[in-house]
PDB file of N, CA and C in Angstrom:
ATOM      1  N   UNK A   1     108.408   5.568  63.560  1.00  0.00           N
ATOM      2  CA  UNK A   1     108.859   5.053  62.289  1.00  0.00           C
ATOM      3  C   UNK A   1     107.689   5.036  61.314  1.00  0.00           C
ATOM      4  N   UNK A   2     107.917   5.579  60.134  1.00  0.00           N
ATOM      5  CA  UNK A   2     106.722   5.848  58.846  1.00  0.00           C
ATOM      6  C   UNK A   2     107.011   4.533  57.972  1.00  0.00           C
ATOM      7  N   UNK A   3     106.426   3.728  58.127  1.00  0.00           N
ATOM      8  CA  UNK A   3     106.580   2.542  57.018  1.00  0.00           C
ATOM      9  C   UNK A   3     105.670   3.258  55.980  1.00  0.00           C
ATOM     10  N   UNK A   4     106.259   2.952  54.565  1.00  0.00           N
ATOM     11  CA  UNK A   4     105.621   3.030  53.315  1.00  0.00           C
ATOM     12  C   UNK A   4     105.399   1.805  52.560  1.00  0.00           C
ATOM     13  N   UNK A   5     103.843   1.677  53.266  1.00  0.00           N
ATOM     14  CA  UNK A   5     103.119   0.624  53.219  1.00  0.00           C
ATOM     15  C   UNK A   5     102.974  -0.353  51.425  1.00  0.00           C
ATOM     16  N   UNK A   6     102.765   0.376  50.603  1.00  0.00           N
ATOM     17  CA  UNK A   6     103.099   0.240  48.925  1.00  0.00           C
ATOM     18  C   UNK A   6     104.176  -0.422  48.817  1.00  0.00           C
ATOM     19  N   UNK A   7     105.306  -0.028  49.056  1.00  0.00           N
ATOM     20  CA  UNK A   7     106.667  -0.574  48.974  1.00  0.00           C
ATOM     21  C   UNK A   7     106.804  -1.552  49.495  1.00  0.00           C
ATOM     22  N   UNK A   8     106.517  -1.770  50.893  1.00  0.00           N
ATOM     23  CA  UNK A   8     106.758  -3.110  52.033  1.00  0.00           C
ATOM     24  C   UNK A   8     105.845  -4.474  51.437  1.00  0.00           C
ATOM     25  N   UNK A   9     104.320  -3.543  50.980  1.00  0.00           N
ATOM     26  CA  UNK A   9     103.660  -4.784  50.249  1.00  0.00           C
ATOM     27  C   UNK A   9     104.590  -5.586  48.926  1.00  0.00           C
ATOM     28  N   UNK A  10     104.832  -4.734  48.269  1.00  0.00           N
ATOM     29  CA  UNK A  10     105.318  -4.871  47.219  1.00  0.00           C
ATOM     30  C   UNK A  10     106.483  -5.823  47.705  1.00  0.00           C
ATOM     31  N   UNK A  11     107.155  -5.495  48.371  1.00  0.00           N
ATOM     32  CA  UNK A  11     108.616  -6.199  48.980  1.00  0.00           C
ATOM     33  C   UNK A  11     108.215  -7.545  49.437  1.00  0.00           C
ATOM     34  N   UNK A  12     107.512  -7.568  50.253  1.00  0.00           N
ATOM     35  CA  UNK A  12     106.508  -8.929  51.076  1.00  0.00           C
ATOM     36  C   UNK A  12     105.647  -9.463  49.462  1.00  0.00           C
ATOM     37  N   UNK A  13     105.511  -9.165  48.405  1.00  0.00           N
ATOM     38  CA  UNK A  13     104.994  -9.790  47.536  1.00  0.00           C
ATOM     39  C   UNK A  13     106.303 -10.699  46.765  1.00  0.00           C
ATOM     40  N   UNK A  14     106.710  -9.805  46.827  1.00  0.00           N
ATOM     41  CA  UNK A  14     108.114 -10.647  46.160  1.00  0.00           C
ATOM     42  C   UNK A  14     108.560 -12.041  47.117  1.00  0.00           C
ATOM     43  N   UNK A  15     108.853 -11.507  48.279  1.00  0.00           N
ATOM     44  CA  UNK A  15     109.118 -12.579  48.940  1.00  0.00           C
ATOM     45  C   UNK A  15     108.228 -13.662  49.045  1.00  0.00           C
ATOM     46  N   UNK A  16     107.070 -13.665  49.073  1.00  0.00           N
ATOM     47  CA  UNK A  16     106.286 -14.516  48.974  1.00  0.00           C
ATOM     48  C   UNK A  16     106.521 -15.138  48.071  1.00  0.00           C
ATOM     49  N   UNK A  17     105.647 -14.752  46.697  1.00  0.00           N
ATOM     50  CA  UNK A  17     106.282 -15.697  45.533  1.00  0.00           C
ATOM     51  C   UNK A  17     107.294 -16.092  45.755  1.00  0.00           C
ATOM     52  N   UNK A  18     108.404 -15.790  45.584  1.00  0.00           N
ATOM     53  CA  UNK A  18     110.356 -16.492  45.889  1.00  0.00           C
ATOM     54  C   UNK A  18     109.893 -17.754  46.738  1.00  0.00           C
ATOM     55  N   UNK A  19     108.915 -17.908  47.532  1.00  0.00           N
ATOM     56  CA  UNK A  19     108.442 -19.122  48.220  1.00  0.00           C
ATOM     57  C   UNK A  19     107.323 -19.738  47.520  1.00  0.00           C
ATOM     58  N   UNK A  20     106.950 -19.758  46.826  1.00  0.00           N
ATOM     59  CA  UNK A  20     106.201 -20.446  46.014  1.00  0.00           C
ATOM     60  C   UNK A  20     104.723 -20.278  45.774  1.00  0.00           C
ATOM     61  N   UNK A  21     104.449 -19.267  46.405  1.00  0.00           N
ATOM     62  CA  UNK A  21     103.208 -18.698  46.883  1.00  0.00           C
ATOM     63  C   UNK A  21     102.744 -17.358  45.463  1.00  0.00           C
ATOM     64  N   UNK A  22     102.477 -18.088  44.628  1.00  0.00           N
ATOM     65  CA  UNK A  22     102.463 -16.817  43.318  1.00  0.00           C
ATOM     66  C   UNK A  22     101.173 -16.103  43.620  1.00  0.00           C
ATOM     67  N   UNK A  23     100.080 -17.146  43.557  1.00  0.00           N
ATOM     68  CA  UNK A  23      98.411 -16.583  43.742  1.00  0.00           C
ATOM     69  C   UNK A  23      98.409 -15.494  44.910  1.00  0.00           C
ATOM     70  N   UNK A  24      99.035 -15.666  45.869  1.00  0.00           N
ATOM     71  CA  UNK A  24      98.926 -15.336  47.001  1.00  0.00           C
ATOM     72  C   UNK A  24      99.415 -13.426  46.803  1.00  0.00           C
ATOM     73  N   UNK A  25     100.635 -13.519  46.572  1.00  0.00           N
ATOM     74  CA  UNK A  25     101.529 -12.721  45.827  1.00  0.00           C
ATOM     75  C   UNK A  25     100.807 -11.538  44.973  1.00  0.00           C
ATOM     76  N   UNK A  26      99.957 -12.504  43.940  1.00  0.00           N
ATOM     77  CA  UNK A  26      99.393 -11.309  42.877  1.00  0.00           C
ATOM     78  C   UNK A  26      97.892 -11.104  43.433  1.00  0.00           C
ATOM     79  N   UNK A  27      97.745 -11.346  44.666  1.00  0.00           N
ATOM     80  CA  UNK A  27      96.464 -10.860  45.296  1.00  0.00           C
ATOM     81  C   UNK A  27      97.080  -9.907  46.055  1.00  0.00           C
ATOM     82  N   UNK A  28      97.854  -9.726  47.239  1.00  0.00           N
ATOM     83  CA  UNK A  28      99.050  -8.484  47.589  1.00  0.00           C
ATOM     84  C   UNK A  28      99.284  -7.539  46.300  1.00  0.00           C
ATOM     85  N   UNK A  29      99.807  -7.953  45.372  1.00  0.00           N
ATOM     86  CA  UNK A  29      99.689  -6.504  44.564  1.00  0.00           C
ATOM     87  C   UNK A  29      98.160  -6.053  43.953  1.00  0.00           C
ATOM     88  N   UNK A  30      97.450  -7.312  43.797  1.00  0.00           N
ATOM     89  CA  UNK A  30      96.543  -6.312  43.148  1.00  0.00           C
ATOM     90  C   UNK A  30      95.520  -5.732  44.621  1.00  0.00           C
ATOM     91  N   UNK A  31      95.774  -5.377  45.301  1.00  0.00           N
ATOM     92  CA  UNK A  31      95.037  -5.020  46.971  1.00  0.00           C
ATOM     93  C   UNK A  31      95.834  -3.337  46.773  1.00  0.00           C
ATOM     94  N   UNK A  32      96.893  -3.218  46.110  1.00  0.00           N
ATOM     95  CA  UNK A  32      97.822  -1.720  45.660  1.00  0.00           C
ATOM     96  C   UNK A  32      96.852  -1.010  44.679  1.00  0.00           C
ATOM     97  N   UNK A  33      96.770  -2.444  43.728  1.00  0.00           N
ATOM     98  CA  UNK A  33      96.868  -1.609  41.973  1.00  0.00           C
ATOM     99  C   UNK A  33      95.273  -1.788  41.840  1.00  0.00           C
ATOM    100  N   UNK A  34      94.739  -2.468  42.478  1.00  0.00           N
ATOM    101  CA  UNK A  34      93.405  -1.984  42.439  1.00  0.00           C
ATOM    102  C   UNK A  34      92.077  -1.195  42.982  1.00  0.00           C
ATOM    103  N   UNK A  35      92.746  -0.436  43.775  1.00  0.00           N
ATOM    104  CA  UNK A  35      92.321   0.021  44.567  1.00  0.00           C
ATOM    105  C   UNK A  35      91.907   1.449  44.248  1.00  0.00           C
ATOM    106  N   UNK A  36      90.971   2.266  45.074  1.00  0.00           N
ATOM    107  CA  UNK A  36      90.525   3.606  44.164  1.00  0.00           C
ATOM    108  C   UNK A  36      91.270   4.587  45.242  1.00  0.00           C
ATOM    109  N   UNK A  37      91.152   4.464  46.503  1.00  0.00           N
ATOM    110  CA  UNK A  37      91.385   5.451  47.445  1.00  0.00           C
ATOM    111  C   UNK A  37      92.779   4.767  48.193  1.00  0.00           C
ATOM    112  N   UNK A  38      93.719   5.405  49.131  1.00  0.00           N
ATOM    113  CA  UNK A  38      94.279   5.543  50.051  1.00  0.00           C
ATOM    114  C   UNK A  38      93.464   4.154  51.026  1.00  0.00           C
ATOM    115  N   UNK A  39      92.664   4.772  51.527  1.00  0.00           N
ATOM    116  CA  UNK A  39      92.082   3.981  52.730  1.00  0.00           C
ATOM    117  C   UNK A  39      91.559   2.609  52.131  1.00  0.00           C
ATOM    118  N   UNK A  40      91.061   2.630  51.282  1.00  0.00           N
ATOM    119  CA  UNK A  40      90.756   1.124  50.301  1.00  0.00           C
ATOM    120  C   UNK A  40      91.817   0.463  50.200  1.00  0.00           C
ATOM    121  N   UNK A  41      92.663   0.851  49.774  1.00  0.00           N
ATOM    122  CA  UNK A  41      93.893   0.151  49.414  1.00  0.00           C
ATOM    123  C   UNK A  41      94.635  -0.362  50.661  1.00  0.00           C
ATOM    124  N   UNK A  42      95.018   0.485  51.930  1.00  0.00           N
ATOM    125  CA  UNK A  42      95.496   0.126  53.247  1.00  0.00           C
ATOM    126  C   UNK A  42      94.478  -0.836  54.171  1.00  0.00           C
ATOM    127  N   UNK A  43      92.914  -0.924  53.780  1.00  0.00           N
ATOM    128  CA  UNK A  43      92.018  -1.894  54.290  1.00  0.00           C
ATOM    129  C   UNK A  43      92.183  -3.304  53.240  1.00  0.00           C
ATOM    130  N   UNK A  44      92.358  -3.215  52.145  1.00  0.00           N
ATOM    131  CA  UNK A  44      92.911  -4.555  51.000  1.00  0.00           C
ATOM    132  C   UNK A  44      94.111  -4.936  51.567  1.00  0.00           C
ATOM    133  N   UNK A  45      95.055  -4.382  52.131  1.00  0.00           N
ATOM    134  CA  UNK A  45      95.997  -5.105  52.606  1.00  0.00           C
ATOM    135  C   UNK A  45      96.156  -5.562  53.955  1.00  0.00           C
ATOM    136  N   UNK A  46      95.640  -4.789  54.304  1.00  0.00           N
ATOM    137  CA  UNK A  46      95.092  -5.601  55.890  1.00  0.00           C
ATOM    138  C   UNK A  46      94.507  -7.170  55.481  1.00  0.00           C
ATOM    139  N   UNK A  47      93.361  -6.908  54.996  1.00  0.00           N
ATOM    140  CA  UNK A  47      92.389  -8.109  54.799  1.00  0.00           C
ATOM    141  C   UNK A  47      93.362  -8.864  54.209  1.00  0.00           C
ATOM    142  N   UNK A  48      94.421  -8.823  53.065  1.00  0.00           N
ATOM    143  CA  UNK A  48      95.102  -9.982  52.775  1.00  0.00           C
ATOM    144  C   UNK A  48      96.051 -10.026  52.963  1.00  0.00           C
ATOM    145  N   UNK A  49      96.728  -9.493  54.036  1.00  0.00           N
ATOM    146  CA  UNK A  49      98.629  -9.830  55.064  1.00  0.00           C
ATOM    147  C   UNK A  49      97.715 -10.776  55.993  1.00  0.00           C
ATOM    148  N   UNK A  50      96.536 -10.489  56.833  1.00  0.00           N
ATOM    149  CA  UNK A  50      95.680 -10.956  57.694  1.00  0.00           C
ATOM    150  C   UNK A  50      95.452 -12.265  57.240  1.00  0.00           C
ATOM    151  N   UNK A  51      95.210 -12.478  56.060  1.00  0.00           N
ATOM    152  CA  UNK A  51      94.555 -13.978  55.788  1.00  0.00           C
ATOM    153  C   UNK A  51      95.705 -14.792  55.738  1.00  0.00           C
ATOM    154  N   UNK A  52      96.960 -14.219  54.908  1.00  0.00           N
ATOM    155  CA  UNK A  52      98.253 -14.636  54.335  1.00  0.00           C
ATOM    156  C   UNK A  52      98.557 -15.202  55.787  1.00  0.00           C
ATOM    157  N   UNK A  53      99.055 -14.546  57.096  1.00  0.00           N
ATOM    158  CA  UNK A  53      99.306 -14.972  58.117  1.00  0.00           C
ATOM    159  C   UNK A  53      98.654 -15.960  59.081  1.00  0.00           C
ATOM    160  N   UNK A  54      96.822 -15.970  58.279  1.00  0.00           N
ATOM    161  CA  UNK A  54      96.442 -16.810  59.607  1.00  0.00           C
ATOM    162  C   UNK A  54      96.345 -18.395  58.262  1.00  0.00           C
ATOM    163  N   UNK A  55      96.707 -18.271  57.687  1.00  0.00           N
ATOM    164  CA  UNK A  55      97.056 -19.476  56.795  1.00  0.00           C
ATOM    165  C   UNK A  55      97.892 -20.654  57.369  1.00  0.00           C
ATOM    166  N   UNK A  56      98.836 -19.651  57.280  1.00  0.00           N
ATOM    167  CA  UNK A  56     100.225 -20.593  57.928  1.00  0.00           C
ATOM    168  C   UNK A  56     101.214 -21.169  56.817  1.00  0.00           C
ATOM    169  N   UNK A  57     100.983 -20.459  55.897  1.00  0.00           N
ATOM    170  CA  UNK A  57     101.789 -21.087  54.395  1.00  0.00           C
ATOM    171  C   UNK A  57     103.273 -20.387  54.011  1.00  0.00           C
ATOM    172  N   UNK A  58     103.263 -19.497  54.933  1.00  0.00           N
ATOM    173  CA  UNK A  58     105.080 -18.890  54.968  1.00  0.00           C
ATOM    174  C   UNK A  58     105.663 -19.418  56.323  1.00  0.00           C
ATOM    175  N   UNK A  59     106.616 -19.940  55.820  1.00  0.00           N
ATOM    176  CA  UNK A  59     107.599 -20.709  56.905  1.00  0.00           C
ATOM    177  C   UNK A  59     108.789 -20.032  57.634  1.00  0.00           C
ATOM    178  N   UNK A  60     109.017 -18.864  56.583  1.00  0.00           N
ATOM    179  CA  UNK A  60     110.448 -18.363  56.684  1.00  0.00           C
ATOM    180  C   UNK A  60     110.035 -16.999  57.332  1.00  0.00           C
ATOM    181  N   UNK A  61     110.700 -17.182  59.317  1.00  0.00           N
ATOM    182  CA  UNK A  61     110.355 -16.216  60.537  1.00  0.00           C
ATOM    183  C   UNK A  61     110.147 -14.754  59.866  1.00  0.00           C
ATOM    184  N   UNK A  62     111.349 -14.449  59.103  1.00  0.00           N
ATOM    185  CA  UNK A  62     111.525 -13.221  58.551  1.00  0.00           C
ATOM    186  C   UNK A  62     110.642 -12.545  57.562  1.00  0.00           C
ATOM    187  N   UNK A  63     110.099 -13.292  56.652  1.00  0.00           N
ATOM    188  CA  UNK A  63     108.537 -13.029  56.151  1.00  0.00           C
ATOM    189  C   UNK A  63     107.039 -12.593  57.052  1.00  0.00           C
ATOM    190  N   UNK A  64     107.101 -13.602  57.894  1.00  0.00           N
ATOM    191  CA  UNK A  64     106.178 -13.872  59.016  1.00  0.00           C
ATOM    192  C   UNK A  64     106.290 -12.662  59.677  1.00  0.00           C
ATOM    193  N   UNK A  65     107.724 -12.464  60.348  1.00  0.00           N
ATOM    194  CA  UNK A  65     108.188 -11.136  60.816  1.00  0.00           C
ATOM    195  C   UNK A  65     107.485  -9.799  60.713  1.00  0.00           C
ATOM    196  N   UNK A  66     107.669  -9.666  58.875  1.00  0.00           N
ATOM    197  CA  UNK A  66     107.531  -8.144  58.027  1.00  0.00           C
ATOM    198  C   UNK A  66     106.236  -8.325  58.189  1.00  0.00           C
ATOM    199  N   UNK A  67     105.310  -9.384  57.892  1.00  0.00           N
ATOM    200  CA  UNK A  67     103.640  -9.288  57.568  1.00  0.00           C
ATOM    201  C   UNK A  67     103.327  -8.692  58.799  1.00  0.00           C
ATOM    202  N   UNK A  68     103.438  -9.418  60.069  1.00  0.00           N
ATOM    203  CA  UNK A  68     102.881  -9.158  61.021  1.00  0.00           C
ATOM    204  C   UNK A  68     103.079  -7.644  61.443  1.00  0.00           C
ATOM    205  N   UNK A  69     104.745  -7.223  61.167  1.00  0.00           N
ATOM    206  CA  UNK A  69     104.884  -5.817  61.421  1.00  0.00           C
ATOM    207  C   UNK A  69     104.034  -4.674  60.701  1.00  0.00           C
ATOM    208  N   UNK A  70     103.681  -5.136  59.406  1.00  0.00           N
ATOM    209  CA  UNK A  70     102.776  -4.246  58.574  1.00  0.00           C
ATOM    210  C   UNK A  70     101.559  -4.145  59.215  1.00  0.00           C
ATOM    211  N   UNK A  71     101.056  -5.695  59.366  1.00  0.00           N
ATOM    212  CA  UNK A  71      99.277  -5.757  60.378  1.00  0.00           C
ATOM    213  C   UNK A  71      98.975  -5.107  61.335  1.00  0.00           C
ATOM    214  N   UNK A  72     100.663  -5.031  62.178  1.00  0.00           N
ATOM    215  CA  UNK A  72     100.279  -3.990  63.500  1.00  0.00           C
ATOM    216  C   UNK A  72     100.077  -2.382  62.948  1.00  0.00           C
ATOM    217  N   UNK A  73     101.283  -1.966  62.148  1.00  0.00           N
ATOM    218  CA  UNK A  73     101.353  -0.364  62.001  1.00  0.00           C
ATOM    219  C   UNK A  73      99.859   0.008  61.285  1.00  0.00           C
ATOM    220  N   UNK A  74      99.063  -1.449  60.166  1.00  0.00           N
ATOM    221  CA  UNK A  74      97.770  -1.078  59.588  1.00  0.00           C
ATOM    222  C   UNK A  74      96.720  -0.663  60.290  1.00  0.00           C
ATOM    223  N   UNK A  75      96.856  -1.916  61.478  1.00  0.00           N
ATOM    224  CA  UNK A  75      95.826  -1.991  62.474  1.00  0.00           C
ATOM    225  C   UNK A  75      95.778  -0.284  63.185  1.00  0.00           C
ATOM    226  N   UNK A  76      96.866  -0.029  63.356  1.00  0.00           N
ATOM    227  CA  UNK A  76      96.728   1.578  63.901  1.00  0.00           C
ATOM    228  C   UNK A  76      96.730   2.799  63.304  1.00  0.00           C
ATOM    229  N   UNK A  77      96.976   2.661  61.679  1.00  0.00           N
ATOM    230  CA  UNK A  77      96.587   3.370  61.222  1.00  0.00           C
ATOM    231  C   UNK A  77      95.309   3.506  60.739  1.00  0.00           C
ATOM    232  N   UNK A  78      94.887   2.281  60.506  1.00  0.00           N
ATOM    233  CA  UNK A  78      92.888   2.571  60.445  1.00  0.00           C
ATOM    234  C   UNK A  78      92.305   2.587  61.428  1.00  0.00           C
ATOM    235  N   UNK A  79      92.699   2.299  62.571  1.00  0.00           N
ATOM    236  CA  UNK A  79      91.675   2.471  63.691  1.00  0.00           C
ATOM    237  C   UNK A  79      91.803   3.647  64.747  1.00  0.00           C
TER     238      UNK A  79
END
């Protein structure tokens, strides 16, 4: 399965905010929109699905769910 990592962030940003989590949210997009390369951008979102999750500030399984599923497919695509 090819997740398209841009989109899922983007999707997982939304959901976040919808939980109240805005800061959090516009650090997930800007880890997309600021980024220069491919690999920069997929290591920015690692580093902040990674932090987002070891927080503990999303409650709702199904959020928790998608992050973690992104961390794994990241984790193996950079390494």
């Amino acid at each position: 399965m090819t997740i398209d990592y841009y989109t899922e962030a983007e999707s997982i940003a939304r959901a976040v905010a919808s939980q109240g989590h805005a800061e959090e949210a516009r650090l997930l997009r800007d880890s997309v929109e600021c980024g220069s390369t491919a690999t920069e951008i997929l290591m920015a979102l690692r580093f902040r699905l990674a932090a987002l999750d070891a927080s503990g500030i999303i409650h709702d399984a199904l959020t928790v769910e998608r992050i973690r599923r992104i961390l794994a497919a990241l984790d193996n695509e950079l390494s």
